[in-house]
C-alpha atoms as a PDB file:
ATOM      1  CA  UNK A   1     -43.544 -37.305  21.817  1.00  0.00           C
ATOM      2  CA  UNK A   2     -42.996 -41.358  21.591  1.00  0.00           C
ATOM      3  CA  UNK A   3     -43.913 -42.890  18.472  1.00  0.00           C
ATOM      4  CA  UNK A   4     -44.057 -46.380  17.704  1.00  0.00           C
ATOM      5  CA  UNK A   5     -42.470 -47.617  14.259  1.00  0.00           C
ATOM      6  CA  UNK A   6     -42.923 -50.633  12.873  1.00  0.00           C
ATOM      7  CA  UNK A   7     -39.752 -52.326  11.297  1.00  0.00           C
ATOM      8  CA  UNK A   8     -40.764 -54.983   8.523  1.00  0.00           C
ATOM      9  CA  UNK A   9     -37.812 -57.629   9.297  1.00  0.00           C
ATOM     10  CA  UNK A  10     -39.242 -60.497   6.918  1.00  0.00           C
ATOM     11  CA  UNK A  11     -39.631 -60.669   3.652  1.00  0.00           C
ATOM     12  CA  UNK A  12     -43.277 -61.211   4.150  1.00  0.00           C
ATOM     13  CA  UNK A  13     -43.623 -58.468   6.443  1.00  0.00           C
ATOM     14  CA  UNK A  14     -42.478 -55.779   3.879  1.00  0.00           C
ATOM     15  CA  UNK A  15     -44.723 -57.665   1.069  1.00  0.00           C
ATOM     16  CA  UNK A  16     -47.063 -57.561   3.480  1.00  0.00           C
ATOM     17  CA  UNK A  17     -46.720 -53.807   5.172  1.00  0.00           C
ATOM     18  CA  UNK A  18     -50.144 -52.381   6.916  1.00  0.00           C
ATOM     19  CA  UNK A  19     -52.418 -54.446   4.330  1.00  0.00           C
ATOM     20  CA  UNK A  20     -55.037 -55.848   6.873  1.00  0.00           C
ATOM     21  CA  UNK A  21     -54.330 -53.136   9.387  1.00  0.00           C
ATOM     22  CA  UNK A  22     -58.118 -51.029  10.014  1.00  0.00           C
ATOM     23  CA  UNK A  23     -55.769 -47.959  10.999  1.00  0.00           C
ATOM     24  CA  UNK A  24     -52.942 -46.985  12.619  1.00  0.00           C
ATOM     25  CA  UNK A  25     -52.676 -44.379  15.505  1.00  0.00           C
ATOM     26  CA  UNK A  26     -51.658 -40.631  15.198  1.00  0.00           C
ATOM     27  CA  UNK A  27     -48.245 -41.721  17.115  1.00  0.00           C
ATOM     28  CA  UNK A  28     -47.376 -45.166  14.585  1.00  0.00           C
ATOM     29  CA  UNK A  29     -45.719 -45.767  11.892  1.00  0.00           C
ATOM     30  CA  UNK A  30     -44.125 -48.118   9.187  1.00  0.00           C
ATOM     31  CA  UNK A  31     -40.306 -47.756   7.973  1.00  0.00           C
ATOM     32  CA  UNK A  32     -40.110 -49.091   4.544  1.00  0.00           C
ATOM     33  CA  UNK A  33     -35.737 -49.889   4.007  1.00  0.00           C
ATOM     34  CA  UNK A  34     -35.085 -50.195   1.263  1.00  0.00           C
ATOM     35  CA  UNK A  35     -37.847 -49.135  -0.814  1.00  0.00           C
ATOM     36  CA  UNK A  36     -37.964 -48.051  -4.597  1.00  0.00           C
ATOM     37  CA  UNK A  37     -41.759 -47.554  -4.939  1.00  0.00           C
ATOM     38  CA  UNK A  38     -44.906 -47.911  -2.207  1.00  0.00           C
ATOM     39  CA  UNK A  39     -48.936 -48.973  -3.153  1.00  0.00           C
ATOM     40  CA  UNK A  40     -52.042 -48.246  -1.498  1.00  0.00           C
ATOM     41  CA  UNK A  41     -53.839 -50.922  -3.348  1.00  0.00           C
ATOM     42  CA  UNK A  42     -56.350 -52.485  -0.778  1.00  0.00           C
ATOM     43  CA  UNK A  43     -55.537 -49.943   1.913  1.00  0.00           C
ATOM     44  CA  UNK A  44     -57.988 -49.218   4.421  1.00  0.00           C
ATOM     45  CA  UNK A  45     -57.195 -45.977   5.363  1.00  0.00           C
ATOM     46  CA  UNK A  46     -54.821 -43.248   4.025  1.00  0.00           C
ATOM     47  CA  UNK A  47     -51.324 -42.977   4.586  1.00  0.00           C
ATOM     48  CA  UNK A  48     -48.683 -39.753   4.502  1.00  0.00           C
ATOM     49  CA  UNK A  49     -45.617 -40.759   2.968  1.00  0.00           C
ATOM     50  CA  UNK A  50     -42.348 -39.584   3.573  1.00  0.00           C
ATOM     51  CA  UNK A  51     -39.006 -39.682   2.010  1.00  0.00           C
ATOM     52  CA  UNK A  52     -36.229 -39.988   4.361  1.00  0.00           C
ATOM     53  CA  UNK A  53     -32.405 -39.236   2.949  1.00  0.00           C
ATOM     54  CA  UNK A  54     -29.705 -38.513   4.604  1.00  0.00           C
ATOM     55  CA  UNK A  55     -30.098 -34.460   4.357  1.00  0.00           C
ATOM     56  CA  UNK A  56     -33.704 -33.921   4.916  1.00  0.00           C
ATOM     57  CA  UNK A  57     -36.990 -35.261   5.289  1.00  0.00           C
ATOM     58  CA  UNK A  58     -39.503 -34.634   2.250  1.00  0.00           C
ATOM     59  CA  UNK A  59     -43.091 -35.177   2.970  1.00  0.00           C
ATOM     60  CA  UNK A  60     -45.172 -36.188  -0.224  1.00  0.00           C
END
């Protein structure tokens, strides 16, 4: 399966993220690096949210 991710390369991008977004689709998603803390403030739709390292994936 293909998915699409979306790679925030500005610093207004990350600030940004998927604020003004109405959705995304079951095959897209957003890779946050680095990131120390997310919000859903203002979000239009939920998110999962998973923590990558470098020996497994955690999904929260």
């Amino acid at each position: 399966m293909k998915i699409d991710i979306l790679v925030p390369r500005h610093f207004w991008q990350l600030a940004v993220g998927l604020l003004g977004k109405r959705a995304l689709s079951d095959r897209q998603g957003l890779l946050i690096v680095p990131c120390r803390s997310i919000h859903t403030y203002f979000m239009r739709f939920v998110i999962d949210v998973y923590l990558l390292t470098s020996l497994e994936i955690l999904f929260l």
